[in-house]
PDB file of N, CA and C in Angstrom:
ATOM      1  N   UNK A   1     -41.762-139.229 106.950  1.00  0.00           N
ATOM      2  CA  UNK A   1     -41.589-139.541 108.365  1.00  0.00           C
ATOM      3  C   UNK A   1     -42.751-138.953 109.153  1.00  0.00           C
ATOM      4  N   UNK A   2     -43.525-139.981 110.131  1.00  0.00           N
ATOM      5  CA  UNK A   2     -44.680-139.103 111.065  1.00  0.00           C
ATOM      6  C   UNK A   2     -44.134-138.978 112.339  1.00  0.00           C
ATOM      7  N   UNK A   3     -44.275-138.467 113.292  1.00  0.00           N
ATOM      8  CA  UNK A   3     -44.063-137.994 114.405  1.00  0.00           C
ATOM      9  C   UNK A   3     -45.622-138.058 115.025  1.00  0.00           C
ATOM     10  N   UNK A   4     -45.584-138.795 116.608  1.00  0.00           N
ATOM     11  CA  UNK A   4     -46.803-138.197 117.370  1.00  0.00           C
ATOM     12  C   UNK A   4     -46.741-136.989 118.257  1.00  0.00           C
ATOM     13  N   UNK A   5     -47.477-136.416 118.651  1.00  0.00           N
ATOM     14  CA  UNK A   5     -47.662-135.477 119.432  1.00  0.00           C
ATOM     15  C   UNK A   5     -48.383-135.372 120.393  1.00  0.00           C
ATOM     16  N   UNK A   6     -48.600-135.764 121.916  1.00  0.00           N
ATOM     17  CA  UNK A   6     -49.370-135.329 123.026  1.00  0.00           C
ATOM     18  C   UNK A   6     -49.942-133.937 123.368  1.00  0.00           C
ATOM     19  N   UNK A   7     -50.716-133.420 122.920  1.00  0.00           N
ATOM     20  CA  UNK A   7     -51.313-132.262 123.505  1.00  0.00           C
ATOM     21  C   UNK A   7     -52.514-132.351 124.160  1.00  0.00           C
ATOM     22  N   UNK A   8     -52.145-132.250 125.921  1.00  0.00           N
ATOM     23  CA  UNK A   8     -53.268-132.504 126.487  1.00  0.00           C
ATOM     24  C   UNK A   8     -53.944-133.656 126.388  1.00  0.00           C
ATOM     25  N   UNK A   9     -53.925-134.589 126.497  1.00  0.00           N
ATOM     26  CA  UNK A   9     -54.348-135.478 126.039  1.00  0.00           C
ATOM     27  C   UNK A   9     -54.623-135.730 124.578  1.00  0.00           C
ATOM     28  N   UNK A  10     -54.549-135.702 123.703  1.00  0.00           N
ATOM     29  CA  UNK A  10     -54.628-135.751 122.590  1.00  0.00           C
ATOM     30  C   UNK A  10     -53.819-135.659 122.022  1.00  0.00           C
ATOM     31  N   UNK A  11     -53.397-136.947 121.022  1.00  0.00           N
ATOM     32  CA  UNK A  11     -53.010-137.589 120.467  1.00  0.00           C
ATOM     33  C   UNK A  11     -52.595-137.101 119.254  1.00  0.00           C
ATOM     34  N   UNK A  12     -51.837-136.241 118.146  1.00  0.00           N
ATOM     35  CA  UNK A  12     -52.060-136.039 117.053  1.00  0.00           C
ATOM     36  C   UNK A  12     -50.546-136.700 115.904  1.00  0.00           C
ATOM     37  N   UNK A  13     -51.147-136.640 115.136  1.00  0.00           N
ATOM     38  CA  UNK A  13     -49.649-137.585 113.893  1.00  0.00           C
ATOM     39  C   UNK A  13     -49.883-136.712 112.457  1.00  0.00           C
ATOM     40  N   UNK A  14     -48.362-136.255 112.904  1.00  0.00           N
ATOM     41  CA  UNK A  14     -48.176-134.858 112.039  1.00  0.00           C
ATOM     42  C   UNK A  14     -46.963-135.890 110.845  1.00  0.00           C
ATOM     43  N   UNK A  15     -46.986-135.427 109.871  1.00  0.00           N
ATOM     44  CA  UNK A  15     -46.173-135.763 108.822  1.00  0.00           C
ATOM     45  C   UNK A  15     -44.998-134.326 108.357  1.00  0.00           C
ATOM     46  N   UNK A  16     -43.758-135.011 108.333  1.00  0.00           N
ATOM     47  CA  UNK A  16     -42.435-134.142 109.066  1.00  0.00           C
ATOM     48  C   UNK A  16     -42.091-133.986 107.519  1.00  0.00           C
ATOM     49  N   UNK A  17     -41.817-132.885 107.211  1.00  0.00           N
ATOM     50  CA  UNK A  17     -41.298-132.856 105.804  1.00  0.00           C
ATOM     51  C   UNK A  17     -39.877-133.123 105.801  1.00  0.00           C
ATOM     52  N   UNK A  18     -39.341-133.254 104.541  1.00  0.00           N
ATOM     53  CA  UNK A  18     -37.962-133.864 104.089  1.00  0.00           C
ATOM     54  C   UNK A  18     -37.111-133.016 104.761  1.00  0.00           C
ATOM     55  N   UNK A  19     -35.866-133.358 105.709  1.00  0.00           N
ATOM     56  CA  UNK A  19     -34.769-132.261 105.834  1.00  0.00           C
ATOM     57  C   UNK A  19     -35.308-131.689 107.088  1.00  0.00           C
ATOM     58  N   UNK A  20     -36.518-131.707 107.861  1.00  0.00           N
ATOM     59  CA  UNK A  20     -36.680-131.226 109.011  1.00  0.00           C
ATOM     60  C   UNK A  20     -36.527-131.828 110.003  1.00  0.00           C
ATOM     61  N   UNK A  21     -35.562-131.694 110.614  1.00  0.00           N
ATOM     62  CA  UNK A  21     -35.608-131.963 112.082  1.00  0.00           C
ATOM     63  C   UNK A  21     -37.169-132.267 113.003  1.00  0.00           C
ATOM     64  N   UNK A  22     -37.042-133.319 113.445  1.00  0.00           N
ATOM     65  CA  UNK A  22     -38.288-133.899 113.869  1.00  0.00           C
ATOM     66  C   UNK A  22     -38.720-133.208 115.305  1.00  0.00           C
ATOM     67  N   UNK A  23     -37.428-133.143 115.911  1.00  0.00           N
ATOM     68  CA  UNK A  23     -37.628-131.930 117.522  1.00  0.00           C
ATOM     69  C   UNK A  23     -38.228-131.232 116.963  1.00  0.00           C
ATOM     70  N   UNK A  24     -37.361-130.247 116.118  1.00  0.00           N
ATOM     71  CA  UNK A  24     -37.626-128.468 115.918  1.00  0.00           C
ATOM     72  C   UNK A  24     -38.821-128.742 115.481  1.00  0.00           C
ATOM     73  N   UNK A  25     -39.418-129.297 114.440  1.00  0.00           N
ATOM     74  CA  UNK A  25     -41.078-129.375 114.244  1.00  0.00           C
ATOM     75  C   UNK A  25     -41.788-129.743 115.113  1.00  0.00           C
ATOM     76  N   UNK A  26     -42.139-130.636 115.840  1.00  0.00           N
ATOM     77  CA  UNK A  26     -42.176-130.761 116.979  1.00  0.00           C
ATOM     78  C   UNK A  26     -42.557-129.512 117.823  1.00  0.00           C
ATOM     79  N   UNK A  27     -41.600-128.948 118.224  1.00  0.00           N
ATOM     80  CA  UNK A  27     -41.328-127.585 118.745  1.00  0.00           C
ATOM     81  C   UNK A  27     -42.210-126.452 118.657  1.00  0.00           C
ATOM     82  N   UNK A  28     -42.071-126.322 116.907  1.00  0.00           N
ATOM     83  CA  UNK A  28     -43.137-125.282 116.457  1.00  0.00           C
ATOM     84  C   UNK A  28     -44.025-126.006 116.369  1.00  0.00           C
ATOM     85  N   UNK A  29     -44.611-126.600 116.519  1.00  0.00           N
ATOM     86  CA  UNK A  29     -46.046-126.951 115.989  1.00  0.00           C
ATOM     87  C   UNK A  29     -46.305-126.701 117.767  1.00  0.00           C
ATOM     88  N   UNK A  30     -46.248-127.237 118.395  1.00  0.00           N
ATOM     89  CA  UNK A  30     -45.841-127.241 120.362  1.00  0.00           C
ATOM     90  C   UNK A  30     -46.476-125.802 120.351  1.00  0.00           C
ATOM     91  N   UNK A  31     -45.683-124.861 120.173  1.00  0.00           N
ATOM     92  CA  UNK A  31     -45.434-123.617 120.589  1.00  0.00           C
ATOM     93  C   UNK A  31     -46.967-122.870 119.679  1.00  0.00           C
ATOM     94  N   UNK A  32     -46.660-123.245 118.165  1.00  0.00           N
ATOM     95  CA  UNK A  32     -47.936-122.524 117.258  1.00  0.00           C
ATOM     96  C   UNK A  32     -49.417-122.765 118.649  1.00  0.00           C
ATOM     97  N   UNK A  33     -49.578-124.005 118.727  1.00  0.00           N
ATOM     98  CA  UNK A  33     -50.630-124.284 119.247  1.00  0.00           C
ATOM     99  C   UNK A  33     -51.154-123.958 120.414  1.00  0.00           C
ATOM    100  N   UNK A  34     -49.961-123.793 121.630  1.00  0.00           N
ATOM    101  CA  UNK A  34     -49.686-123.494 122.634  1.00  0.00           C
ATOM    102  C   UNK A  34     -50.451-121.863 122.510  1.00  0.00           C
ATOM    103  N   UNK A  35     -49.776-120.742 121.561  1.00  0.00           N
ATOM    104  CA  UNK A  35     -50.356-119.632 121.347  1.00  0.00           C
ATOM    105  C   UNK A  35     -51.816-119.625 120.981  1.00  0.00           C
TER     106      UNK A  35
END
């Protein structure tokens, strides 16, 4: 499953591993980057 992501303008397409919740990754990846 891919998911996109808006950061700032930019565009990114992350690949969601099996069993993860697509928010919560989402989320952390959000937050990792954010820091």
């Amino acid at each position: 499953m891919k998911i996109q992501l808006d950061l700032n303008g930019q565009v990114i397409t992350l690949a969601v591993p099996e069993g993860v919740d697509p928010g919560v990754y989402a989320d952390e990846v959000t937050a990792s980057n954010a820091a």
